[in-house]
N, C-alpha and C. Protein backbone atom coordinates (compact mmCIF):
# COMPACT_ATOMS: atom_id res chain seq x y z
N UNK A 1 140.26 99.74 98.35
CA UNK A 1 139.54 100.44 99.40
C UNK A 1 140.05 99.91 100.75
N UNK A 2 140.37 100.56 101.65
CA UNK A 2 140.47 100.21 102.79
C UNK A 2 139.60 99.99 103.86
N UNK A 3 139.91 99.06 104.70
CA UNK A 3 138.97 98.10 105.55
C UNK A 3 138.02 99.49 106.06
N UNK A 4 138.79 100.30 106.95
CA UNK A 4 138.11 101.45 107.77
C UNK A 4 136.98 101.98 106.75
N UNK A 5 137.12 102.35 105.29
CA UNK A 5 136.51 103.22 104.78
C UNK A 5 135.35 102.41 104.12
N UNK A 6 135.86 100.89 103.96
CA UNK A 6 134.46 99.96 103.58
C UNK A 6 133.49 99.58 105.27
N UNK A 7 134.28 99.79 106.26
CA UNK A 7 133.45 99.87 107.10
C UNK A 7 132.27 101.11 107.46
N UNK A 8 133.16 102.41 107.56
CA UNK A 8 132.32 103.38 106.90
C UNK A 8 130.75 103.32 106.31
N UNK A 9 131.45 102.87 104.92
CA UNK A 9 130.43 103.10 104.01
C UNK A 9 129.68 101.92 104.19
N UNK A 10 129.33 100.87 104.67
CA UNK A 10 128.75 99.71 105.10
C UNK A 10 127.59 100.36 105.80
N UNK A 11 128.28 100.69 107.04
CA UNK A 11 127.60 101.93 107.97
C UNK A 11 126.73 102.12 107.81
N UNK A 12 127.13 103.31 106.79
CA UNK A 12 126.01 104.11 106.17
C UNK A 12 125.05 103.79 104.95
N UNK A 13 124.99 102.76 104.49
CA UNK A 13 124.10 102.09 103.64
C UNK A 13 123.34 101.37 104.82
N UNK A 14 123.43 100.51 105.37
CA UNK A 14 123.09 99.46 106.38
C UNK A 14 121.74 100.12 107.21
N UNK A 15 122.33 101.95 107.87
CA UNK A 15 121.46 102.27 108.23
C UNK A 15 120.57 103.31 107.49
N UNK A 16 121.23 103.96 106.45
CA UNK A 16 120.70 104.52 105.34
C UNK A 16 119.16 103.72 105.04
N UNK A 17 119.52 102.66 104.02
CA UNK A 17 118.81 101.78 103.30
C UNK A 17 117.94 101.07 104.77
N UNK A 18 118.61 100.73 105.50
CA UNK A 18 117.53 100.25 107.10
C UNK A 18 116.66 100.76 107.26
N UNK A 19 116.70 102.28 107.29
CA UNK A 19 115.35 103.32 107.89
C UNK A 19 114.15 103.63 106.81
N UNK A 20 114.51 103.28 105.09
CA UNK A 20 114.03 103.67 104.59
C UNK A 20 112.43 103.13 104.52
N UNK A 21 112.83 101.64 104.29
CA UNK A 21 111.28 100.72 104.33
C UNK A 21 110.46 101.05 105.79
N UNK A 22 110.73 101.04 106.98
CA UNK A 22 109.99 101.10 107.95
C UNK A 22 109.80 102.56 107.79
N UNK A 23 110.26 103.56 107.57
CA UNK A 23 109.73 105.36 107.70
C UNK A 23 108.47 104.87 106.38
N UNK A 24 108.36 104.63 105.10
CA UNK A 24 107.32 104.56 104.32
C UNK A 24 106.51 103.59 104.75
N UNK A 25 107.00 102.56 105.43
CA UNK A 25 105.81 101.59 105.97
C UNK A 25 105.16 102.53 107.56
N UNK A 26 105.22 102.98 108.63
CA UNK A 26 104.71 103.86 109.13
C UNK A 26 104.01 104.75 108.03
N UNK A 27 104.54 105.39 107.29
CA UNK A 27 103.87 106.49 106.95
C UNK A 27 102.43 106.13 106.03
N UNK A 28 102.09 104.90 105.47
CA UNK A 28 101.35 104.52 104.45
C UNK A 28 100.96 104.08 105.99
N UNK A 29 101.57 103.13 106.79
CA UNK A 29 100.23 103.05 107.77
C UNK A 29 99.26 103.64 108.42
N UNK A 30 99.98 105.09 109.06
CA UNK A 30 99.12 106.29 109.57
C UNK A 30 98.06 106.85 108.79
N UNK A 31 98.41 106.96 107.49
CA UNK A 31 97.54 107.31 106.31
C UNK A 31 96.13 106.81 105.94
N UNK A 32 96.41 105.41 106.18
CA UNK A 32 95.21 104.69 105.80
C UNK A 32 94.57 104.18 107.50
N UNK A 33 95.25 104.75 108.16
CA UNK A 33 94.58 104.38 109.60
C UNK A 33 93.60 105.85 109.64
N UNK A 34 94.04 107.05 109.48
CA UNK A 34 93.58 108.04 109.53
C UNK A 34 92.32 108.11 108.97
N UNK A 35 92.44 107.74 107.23
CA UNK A 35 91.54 107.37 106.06
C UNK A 35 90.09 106.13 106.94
N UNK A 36 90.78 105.33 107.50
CA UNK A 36 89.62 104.34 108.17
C UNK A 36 88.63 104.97 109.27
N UNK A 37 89.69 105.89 110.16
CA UNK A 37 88.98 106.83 111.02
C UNK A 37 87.90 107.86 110.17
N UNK A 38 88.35 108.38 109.08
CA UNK A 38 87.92 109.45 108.96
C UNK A 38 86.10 108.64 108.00
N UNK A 39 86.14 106.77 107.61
CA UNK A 39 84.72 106.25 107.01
C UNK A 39 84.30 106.20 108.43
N UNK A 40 84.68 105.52 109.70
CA UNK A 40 84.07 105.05 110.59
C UNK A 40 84.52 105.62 111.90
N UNK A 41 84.22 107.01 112.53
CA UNK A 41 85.03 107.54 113.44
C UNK A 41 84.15 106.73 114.61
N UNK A 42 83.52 105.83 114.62
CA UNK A 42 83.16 105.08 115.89
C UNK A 42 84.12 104.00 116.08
N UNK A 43 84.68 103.61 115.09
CA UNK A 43 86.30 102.28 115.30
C UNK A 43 87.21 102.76 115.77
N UNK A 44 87.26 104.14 116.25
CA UNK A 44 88.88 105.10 116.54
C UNK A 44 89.11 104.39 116.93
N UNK A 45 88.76 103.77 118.97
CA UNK A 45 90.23 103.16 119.22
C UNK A 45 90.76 101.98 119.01
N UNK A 46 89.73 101.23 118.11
CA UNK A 46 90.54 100.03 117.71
C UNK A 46 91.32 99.72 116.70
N UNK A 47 91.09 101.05 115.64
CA UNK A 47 91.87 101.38 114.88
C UNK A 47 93.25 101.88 115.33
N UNK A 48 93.16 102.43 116.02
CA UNK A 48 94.44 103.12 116.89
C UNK A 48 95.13 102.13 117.63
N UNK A 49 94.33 101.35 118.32
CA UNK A 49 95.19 100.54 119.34
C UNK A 49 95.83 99.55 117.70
N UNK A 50 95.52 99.04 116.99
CA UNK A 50 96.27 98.42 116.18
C UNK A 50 97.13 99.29 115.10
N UNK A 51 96.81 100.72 114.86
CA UNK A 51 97.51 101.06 114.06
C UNK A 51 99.04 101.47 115.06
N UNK A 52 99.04 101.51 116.51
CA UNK A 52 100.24 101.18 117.21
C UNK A 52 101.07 100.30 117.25
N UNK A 53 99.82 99.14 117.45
CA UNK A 53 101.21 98.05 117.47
C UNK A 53 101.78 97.41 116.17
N UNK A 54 101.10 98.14 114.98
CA UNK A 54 102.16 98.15 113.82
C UNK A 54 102.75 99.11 113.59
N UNK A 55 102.53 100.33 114.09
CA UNK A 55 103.91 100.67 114.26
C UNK A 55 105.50 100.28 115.13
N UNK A 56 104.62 99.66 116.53
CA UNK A 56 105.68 99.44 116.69
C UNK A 56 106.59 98.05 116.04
N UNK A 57 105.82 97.63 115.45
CA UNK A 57 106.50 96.08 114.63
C UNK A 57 107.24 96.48 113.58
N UNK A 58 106.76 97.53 113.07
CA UNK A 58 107.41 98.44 111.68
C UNK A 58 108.82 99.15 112.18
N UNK A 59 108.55 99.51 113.75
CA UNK A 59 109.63 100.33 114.38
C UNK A 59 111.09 99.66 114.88
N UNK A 60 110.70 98.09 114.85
CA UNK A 60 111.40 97.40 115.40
C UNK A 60 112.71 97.02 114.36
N UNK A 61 112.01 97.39 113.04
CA UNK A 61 112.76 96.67 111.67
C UNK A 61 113.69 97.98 111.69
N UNK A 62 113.02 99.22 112.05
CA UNK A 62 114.34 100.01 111.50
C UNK A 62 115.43 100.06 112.60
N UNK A 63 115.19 99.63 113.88
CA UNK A 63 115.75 99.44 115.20
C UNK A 63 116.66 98.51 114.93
N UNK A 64 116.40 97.26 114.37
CA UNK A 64 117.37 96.06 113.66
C UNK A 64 118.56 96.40 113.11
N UNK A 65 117.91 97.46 112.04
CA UNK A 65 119.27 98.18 110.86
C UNK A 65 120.22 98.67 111.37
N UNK A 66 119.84 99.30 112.28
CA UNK A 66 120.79 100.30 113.16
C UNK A 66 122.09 99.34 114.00
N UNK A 67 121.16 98.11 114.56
CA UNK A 67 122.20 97.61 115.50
C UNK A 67 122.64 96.81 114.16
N UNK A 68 122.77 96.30 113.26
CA UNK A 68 123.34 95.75 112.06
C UNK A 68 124.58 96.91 111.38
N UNK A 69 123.80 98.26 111.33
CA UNK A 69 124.92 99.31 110.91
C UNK A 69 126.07 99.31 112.24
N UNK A 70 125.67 99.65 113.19
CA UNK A 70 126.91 99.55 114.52
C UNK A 70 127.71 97.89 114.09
N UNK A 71 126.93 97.29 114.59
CA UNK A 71 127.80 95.98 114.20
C UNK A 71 128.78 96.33 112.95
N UNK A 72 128.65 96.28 111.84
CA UNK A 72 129.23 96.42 110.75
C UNK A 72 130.54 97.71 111.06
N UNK A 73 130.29 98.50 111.24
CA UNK A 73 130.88 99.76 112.03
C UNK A 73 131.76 99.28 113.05
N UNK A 74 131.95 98.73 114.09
CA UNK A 74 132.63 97.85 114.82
C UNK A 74 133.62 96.73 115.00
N UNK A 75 132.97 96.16 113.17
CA UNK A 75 133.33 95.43 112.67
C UNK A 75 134.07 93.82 112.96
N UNK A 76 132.30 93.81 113.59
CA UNK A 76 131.79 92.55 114.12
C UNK A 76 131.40 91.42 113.06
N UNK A 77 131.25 92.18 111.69
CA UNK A 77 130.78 91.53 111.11
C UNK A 77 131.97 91.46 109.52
N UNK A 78 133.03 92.21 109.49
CA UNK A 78 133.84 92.31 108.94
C UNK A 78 135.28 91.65 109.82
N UNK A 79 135.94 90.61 109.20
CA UNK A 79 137.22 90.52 109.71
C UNK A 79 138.39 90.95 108.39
């Protein structure tokens, strides 16, 4: 295989496989944030204000992958 085409495909696993855990971790989070709203709609916004900032902690992991896929892609991380 050649360097270019294992860089490639690095790539695209790196950010492939990157996005996957944080898109199902958001999505099971919204779910059961919704589900909490919908026993106690007097907790909305504190449910909300925290079901944000795990998203954005969740958002940050797939943000990681990406600059790990470029790196790899660049081949910063391949000599």
């Amino acid at each position: 295989m050649e360097l270019e085409s294992a860089k490639t495909l690095g790539m695209a696993l790196a950010a492939g496989l990157g996005v996957i855990g944080p898109g199902v971790g958001i999505g099971v989070l919204v779910g059961h944030a919704l589900e909490a709203i919908g026993r106690n709609p007097d907790a909305q916004g504190k449910i909300m204000t925290t079901m944000f900032i795990g998203i954005a902690f969740t958002e940050a992991l797939a943000i990681l992958a990406l600059v790990f896929a470029v790196l790899v892609a660049n081949g910063a991380l391949i000599k």
